[in-house]
C-alpha atoms as a PDB file:
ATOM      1  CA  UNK A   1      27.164 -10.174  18.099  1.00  0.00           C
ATOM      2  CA  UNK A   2      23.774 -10.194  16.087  1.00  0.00           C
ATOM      3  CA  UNK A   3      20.666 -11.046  17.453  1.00  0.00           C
ATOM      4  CA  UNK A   4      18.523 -14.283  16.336  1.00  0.00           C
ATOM      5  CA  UNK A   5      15.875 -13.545  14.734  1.00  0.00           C
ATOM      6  CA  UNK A   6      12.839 -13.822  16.421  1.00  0.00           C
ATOM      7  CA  UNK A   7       9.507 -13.918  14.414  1.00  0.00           C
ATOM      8  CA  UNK A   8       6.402 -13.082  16.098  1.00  0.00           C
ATOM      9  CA  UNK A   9       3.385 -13.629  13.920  1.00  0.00           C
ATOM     10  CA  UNK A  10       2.978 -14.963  10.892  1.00  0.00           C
ATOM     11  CA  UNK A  11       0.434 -13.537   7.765  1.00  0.00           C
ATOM     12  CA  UNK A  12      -0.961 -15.405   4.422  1.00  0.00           C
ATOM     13  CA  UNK A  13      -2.081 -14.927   1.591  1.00  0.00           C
ATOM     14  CA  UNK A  14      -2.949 -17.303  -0.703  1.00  0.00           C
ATOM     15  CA  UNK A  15      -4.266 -20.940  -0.996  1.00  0.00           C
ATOM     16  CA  UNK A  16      -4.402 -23.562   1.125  1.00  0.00           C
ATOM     17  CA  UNK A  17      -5.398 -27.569   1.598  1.00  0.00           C
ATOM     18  CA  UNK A  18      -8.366 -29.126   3.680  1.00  0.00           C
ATOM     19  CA  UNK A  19      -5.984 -28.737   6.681  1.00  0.00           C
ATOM     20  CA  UNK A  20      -5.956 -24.883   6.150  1.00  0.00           C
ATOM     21  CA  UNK A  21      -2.095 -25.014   5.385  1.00  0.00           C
ATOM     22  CA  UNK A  22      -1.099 -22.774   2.377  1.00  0.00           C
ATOM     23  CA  UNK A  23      -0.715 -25.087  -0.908  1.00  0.00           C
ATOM     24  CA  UNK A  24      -0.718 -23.659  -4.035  1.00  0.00           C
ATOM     25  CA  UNK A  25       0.376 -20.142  -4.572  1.00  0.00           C
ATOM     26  CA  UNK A  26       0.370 -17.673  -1.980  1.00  0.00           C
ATOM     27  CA  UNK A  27       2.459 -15.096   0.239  1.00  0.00           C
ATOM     28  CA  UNK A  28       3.646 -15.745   3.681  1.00  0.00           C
ATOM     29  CA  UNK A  29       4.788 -12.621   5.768  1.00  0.00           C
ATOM     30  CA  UNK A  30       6.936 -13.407   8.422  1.00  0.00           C
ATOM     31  CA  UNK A  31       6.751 -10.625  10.939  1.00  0.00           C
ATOM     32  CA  UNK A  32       9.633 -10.029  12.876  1.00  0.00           C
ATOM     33  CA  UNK A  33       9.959  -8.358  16.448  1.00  0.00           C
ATOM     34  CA  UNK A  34      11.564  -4.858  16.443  1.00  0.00           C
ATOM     35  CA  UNK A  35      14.722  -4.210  17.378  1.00  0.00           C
ATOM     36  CA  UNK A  36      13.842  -1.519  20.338  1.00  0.00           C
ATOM     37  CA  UNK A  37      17.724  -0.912  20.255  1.00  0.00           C
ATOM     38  CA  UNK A  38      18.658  -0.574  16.618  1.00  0.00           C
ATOM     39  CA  UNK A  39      15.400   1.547  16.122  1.00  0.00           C
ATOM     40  CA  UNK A  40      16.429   4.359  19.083  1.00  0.00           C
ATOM     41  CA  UNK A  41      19.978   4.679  17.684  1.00  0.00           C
ATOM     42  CA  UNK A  42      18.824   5.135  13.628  1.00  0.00           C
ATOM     43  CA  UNK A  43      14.866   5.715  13.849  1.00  0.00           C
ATOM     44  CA  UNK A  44      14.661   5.391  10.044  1.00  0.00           C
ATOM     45  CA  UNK A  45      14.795   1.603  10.229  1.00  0.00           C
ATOM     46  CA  UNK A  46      11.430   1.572  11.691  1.00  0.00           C
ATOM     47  CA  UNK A  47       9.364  -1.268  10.618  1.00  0.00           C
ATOM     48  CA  UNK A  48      12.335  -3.115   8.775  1.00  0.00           C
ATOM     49  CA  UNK A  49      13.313  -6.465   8.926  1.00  0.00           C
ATOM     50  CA  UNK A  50      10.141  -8.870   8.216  1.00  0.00           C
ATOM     51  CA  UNK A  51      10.413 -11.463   5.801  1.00  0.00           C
ATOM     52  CA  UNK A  52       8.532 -12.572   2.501  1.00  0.00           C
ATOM     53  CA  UNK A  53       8.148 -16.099   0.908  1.00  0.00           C
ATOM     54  CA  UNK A  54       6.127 -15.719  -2.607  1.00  0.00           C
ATOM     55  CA  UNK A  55       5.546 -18.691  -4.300  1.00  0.00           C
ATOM     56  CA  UNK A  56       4.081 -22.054  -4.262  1.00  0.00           C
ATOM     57  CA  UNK A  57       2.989 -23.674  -1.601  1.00  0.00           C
ATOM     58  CA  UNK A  58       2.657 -27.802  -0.545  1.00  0.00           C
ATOM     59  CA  UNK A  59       0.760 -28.803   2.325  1.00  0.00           C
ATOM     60  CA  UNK A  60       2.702 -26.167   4.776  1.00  0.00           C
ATOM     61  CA  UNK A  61       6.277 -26.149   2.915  1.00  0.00           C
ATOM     62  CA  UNK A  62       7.761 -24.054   0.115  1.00  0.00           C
ATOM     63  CA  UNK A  63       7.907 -26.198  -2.633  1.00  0.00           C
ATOM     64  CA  UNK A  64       7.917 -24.946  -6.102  1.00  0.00           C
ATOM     65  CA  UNK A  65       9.133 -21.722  -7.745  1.00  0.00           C
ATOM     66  CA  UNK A  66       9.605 -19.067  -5.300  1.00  0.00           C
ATOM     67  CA  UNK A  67      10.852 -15.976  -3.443  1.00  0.00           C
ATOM     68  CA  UNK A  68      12.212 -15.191  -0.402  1.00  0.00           C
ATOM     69  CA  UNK A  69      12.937 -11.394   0.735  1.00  0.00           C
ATOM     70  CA  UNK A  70      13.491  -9.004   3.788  1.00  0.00           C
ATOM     71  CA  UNK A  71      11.883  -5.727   4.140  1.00  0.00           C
ATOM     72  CA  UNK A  72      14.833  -2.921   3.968  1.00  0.00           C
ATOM     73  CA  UNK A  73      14.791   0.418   2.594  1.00  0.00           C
ATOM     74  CA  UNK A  74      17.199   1.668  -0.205  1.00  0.00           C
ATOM     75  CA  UNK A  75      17.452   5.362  -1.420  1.00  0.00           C
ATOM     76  CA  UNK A  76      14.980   7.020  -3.412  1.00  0.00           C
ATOM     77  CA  UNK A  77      16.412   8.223  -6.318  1.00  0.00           C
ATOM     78  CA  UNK A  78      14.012  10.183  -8.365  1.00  0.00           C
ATOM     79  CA  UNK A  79      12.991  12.019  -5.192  1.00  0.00           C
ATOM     80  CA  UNK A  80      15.150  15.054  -5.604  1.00  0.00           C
ATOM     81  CA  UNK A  81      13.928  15.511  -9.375  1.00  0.00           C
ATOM     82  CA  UNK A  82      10.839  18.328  -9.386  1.00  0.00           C
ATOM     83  CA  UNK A  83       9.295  15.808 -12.357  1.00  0.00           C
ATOM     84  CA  UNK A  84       8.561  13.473  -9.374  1.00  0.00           C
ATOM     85  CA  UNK A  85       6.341  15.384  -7.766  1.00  0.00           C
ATOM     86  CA  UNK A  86       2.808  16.959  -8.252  1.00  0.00           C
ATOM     87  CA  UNK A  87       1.775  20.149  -9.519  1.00  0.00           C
ATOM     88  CA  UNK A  88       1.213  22.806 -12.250  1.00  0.00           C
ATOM     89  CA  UNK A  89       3.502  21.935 -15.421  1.00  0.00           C
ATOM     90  CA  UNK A  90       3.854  24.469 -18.341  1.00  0.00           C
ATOM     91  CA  UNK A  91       2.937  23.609 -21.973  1.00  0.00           C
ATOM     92  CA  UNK A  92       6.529  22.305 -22.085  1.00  0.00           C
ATOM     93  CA  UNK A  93       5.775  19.815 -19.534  1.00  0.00           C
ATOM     94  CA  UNK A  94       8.617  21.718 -16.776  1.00  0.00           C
ATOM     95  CA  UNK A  95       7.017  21.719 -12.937  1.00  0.00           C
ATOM     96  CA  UNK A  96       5.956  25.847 -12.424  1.00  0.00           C
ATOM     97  CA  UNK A  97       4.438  25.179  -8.789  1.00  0.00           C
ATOM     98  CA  UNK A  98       4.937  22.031  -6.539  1.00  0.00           C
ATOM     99  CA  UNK A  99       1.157  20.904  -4.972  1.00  0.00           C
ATOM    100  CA  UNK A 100       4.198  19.526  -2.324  1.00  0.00           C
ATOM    101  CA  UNK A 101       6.438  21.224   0.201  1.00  0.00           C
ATOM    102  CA  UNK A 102       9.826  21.208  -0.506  1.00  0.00           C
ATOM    103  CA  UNK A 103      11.763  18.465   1.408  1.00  0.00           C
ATOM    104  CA  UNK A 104       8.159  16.399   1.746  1.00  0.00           C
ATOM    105  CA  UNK A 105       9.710  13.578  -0.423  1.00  0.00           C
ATOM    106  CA  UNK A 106      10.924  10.440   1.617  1.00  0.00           C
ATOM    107  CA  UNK A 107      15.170  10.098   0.985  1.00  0.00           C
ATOM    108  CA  UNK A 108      14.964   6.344   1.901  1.00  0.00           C
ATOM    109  CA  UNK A 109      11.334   3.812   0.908  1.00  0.00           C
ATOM    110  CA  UNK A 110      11.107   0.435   1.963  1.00  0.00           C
ATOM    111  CA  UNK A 111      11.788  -2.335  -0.452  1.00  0.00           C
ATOM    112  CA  UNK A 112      12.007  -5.999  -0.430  1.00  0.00           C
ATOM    113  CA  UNK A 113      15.982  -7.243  -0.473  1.00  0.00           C
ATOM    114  CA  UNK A 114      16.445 -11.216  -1.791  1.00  0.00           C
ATOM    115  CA  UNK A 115      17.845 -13.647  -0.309  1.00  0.00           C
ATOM    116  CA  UNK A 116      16.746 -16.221  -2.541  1.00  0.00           C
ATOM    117  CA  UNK A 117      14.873 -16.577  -5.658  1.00  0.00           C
ATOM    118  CA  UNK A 118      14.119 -19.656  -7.533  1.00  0.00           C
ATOM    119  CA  UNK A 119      13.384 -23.410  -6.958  1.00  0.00           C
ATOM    120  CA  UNK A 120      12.476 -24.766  -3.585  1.00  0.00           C
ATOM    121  CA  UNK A 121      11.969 -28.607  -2.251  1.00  0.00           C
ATOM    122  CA  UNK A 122      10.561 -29.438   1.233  1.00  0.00           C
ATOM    123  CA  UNK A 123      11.129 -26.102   2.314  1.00  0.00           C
ATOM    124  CA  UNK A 124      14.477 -25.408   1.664  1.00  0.00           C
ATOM    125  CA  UNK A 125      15.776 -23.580  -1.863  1.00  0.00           C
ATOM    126  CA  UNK A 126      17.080 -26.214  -3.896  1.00  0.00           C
ATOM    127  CA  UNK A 127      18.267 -23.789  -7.264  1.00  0.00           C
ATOM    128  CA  UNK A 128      18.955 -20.312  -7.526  1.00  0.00           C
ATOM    129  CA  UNK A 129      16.935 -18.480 -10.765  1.00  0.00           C
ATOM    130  CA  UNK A 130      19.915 -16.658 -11.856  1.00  0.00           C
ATOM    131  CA  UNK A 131      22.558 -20.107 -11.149  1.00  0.00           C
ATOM    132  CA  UNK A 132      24.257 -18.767  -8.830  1.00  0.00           C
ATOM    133  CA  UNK A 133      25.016 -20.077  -5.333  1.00  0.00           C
ATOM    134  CA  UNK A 134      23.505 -19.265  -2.286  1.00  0.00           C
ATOM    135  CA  UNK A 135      25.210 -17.628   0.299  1.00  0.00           C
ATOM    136  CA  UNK A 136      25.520 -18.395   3.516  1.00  0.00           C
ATOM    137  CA  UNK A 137      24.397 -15.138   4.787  1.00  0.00           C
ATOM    138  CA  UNK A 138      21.208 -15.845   2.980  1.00  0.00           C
ATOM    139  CA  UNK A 139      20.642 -19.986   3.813  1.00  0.00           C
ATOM    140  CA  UNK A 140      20.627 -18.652   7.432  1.00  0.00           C
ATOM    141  CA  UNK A 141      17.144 -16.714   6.393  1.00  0.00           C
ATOM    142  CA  UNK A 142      16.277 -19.697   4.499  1.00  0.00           C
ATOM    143  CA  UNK A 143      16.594 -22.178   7.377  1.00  0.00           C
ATOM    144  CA  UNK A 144      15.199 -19.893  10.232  1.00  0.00           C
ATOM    145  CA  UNK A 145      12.012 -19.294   8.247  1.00  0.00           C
ATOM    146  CA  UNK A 146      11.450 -23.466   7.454  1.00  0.00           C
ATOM    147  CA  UNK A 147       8.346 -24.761   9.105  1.00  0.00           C
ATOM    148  CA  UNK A 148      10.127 -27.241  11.777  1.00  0.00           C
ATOM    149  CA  UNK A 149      12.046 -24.180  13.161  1.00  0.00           C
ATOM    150  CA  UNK A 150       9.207 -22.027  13.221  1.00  0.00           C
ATOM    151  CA  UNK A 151       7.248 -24.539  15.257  1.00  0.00           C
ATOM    152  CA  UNK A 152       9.958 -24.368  17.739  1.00  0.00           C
ATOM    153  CA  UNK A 153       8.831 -21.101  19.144  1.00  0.00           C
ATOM    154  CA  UNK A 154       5.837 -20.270  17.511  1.00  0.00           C
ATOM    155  CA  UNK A 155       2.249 -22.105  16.860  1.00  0.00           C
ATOM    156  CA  UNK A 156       2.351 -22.896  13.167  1.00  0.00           C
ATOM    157  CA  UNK A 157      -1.035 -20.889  12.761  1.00  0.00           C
ATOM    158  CA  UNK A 158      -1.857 -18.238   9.927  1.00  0.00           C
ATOM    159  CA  UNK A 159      -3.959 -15.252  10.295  1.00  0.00           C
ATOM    160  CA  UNK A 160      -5.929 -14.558   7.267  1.00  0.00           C
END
């Protein structure tokens, strides 16, 4: 059985009303506690897991265009290619010496996985960009990130 998520701080960006709440546009990092567990068995998911809302802002709630995303990590492709890297090219433009060790390139970087992207009202996404349907998978990340849950277990406070 999954854990809940449990969010521990949140971080914006962005602009806000005369009551400090973000309106306008803006970024909101939700930052999520680490799973001790998950982290001992695989190490490489260190630091994975927060969440992102970019996009417009009213008085506290999404509302407007905007994104929602969780920090993963994917494989790095062009990191086995020696045009990647750094170093001394000849006149044909081919790598001669690496200025990095073989091996020093990252197989897995972060990156930011949707859950939804497109139209949101009162804090909850009302149409997908792309016209699709939202899963439920994803409306589970959607409704534990809305402002009335958050304030269920933590202050409603941003940190600048």
């Amino acid at each position: 059985m999954k854990k809940p998520i449990k969010f521990i701080k949140l971080l914006y960006v962005g602009e806000t009303d005369e009551n400090g709440l973000p309106h306008g546009e803006g970024e909101l990092r939700y930052v999520v506690e680490p799973d001790l567990e998950k982290e001992a068995q695989d190490p490489i998911h260190k630091g994975t897991g927060d969440l992102r809302y970019k996009g417009h802002f009213e008085h506290g709630l999404r509302h407007g265009e905007g994104d929602l995303h969780e920090l993963g990590l994917t494989y790095n492709p062009v990191s086995q290619y020696a045009w990647y890297s750094e170093g001394e090219y000849d006149s044909c433009g081919r790598l001669i010496h690496s200025s990095n060790p073989s091996g020093s390139w990252k197989q897995y970087v972060q990156c930011w996985y949707p859950y939804f992207e497109g139209t949101w009202e009162n804090d909850m996404p009302l149409k997908s960009r792309w016209g699709d349907k939202i899963r439920k998978s994803d409306l589970k990340y959607c409704q534990a990130t809305r402002r009335d849950e958050l304030e269920k277990s933590l202050p409603f406070t941003f940190n600048h």
